[in-house]
Protein backbone atom coordinates (compact mmCIF):
# COMPACT_ATOMS: atom_id res chain seq x y z
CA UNK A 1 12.05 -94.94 -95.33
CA UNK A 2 11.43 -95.41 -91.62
CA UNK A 3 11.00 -93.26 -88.69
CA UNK A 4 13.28 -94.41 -85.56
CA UNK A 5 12.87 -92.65 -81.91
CA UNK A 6 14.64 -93.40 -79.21
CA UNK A 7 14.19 -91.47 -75.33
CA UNK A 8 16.73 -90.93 -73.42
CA UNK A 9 18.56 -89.28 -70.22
CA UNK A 10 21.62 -87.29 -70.53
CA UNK A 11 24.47 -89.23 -70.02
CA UNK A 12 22.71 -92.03 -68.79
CA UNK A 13 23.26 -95.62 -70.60
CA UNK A 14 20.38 -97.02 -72.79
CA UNK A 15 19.34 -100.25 -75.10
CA UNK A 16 18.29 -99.69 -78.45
CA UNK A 17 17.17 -102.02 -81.12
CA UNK A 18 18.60 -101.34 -84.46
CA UNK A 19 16.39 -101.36 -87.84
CA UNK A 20 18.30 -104.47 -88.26
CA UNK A 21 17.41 -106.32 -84.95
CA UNK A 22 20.99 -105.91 -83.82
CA UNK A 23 21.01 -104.70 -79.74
CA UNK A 24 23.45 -101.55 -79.14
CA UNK A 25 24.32 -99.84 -75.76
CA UNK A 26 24.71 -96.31 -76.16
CA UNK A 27 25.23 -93.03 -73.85
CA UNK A 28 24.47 -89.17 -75.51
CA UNK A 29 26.10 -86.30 -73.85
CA UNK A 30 25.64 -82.79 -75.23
CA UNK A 31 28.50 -80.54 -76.18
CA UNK A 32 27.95 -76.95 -76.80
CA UNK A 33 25.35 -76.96 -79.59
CA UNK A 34 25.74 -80.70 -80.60
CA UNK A 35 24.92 -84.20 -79.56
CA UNK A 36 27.26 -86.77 -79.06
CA UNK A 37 26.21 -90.76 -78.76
CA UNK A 38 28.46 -93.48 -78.67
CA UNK A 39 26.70 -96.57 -79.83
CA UNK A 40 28.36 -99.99 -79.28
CA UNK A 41 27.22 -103.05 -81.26
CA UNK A 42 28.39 -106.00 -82.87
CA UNK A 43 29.90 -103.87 -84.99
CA UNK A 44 32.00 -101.91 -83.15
CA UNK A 45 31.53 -98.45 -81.62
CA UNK A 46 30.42 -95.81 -83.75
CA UNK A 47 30.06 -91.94 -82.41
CA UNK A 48 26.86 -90.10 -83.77
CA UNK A 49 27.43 -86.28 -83.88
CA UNK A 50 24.34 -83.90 -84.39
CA UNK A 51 25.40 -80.38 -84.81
CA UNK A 52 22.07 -77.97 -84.73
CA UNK A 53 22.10 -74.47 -86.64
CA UNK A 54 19.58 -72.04 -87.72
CA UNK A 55 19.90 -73.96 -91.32
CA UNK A 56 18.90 -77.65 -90.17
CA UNK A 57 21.00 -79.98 -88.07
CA UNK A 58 24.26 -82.12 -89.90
CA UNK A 59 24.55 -85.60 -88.66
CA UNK A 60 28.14 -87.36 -88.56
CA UNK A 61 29.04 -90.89 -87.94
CA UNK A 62 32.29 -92.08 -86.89
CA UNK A 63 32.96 -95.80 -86.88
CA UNK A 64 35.87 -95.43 -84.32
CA UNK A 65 37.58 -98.68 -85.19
CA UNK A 66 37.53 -98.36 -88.87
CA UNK A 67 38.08 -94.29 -88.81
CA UNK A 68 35.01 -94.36 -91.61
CA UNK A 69 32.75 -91.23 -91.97
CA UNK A 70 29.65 -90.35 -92.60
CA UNK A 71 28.09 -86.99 -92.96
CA UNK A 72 24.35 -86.30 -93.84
CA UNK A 73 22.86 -82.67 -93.96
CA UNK A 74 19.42 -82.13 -92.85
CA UNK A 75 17.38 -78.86 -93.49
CA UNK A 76 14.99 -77.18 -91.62
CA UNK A 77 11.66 -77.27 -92.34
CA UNK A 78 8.88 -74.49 -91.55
């Protein structure tokens, strides 16, 4: 397991460095109580929904060209 963080501006374009070395150009908007980024990579674009609750946050990736998903629960802590 690793620890990734990334800082960012609102809506504002950024460079981040995958775990894997690949280079992706991304922008994260909020929407209501979520987080929306759209990363685009070698790969393709993927969208990277984090919805925040009282119980923890749920995390859901969206590889737009492939129409794959992801979802990942994480609870709150303390």
């Amino acid at each position: 397991m690793k620890t990734a963080e990334i800082t960012f501006k609102l809506g504002e374009q950024f460079e981040d460095v995958l775990m894997s070395g690949e280079k992706t150009q991304n922008v994260v908007r909020r929407e209501a109580d979520s987080l929306v980024q759209e990363q685009t990579g070698p790969k393709g674009t993927i969208l990277i929904t984090r919805v925040f609750s009282e119980a923890g946050m749920t995390m859901t990736l969206t590889h737009t060209d492939s129409g794959a998903v992801a979802k990942r629960p994480f609870k709150r802590t303390g």
